[in-house]
Protein backbone atom coordinates (compact mmCIF):
# COMPACT_ATOMS: atom_id res chain seq x y z
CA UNK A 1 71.60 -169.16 -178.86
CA UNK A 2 71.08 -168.94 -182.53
CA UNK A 3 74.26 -169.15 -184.49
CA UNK A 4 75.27 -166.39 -186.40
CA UNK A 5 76.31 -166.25 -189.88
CA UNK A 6 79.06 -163.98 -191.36
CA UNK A 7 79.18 -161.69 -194.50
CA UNK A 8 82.50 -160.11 -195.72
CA UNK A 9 81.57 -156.65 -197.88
CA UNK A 10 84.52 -154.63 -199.02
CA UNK A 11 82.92 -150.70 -199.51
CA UNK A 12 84.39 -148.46 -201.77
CA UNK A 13 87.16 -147.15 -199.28
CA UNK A 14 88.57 -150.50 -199.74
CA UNK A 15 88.32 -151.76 -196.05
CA UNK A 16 87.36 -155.49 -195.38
CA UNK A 17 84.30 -155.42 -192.61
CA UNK A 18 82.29 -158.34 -191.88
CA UNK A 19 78.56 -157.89 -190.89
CA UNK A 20 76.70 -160.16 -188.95
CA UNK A 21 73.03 -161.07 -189.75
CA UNK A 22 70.62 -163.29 -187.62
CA UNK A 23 68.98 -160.91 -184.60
CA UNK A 24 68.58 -157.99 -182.87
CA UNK A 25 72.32 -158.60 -182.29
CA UNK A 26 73.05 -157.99 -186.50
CA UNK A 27 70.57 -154.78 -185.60
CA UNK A 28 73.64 -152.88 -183.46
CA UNK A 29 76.33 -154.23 -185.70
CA UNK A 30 75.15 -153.04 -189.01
CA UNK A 31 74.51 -149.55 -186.70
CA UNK A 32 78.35 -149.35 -185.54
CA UNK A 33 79.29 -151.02 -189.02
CA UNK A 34 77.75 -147.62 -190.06
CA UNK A 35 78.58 -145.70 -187.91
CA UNK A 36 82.60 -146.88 -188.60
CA UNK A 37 82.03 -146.13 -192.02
CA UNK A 38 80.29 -142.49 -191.95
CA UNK A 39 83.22 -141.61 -189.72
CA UNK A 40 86.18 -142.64 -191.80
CA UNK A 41 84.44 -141.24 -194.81
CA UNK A 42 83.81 -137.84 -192.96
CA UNK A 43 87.84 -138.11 -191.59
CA UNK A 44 88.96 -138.55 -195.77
CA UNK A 45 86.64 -135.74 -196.48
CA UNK A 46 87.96 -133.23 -194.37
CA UNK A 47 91.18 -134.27 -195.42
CA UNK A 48 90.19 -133.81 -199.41
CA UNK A 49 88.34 -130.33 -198.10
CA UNK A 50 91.35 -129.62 -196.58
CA UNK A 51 93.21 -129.90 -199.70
CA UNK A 52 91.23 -128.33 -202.25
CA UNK A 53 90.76 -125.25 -199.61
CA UNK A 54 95.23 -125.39 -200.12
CA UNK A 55 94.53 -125.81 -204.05
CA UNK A 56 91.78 -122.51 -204.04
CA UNK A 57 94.50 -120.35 -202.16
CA UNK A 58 97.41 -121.27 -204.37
CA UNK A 59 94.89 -120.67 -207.69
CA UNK A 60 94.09 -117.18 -206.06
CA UNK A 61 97.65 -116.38 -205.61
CA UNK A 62 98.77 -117.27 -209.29
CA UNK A 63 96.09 -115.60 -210.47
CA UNK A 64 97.28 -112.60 -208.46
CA UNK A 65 100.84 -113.31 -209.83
CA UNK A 66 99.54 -113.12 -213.26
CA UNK A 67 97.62 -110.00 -212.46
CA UNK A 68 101.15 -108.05 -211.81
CA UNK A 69 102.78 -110.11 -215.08
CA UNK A 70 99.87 -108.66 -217.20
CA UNK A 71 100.53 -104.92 -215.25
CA UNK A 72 104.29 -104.37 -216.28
CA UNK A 73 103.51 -106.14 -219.35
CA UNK A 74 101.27 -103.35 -220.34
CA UNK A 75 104.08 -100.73 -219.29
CA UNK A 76 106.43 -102.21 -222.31
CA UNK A 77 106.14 -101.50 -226.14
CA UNK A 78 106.81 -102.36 -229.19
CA UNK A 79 110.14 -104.38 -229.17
CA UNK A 80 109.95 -103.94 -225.57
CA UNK A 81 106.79 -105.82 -225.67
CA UNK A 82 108.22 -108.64 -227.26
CA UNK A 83 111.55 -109.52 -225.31
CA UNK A 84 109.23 -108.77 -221.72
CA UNK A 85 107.34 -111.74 -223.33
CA UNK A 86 109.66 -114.45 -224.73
CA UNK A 87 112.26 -113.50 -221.69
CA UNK A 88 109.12 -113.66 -218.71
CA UNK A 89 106.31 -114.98 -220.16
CA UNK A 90 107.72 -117.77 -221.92
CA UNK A 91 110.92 -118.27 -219.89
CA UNK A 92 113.73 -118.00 -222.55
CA UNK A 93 117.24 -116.97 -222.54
CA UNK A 94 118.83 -114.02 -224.08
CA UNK A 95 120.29 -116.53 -226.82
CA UNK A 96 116.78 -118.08 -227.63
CA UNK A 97 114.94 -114.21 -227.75
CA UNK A 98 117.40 -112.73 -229.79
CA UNK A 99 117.64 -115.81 -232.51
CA UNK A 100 113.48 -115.29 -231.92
CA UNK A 101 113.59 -111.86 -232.76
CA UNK A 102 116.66 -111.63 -234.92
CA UNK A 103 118.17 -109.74 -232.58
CA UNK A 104 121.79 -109.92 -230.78
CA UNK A 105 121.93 -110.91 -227.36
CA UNK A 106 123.58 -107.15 -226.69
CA UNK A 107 120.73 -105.74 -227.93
CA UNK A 108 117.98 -108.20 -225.58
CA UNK A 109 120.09 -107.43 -222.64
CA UNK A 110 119.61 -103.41 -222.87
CA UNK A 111 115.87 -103.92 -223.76
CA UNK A 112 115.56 -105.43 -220.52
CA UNK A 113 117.93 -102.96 -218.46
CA UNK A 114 115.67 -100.67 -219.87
CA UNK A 115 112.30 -102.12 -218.91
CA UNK A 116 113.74 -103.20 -215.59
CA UNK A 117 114.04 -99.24 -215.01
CA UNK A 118 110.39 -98.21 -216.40
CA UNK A 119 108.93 -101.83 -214.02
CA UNK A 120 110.74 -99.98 -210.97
């Protein structure tokens, strides 16, 4: 018997195999070399299909949570308009929208009691 000699690759999963070479024998390996490697790379890409198909559902419901943002922000005006934005939009407190606006905290906090009631 002929003796076989040994290769170490490293593909770009990063997993050590060696091949053999020297026959019909290094034939079969490279095939279930191969055959190893189209498998784990078909196991990580379900698994990365399986997370951008998470990613596309979560895009589709912000952009479905921005949709009803955008709808009661239409329903507000004027200075209405403005605290609905700084307060959610940007995510402020009453303190930081009134100094924004030069407005008192009083007057943010019935703005938004009233466009709670027209939102409803």
């Amino acid at each position: 018997m002929k003796s076989l000699s040994f290769k170490r690759i490293v593909p770009k999963g990063g997993r050590k195999i060696n091949i053999i070479y020297n026959s019909y024998e290094d034939l079969q390996q490279r095939i279930i070399v191969l055959e190893t490697l189209l498998e784990s790379y078909q196991n990580e890409s379900d698994t990365i299909e399986k997370y951008i198909s998470l990613q596309q559902e979560r895009l589709q419901q912000l952009k479905q949570e921005k949709e009803k943002v955008d709808q009661e922000f239409s329903k507000t005006q004027g200075k209405n308009n403005k605290v609905f934005y700084y307060r959610v939009i940007k995510g402020l407190t009453q303190e930081k929208t009134a100094e924004k606006l030069g407005m008192s905290s009083r007057q943010i906090q019935r703005i938004e009691k009233n466009y709670k009631k027209v939102i409803k």
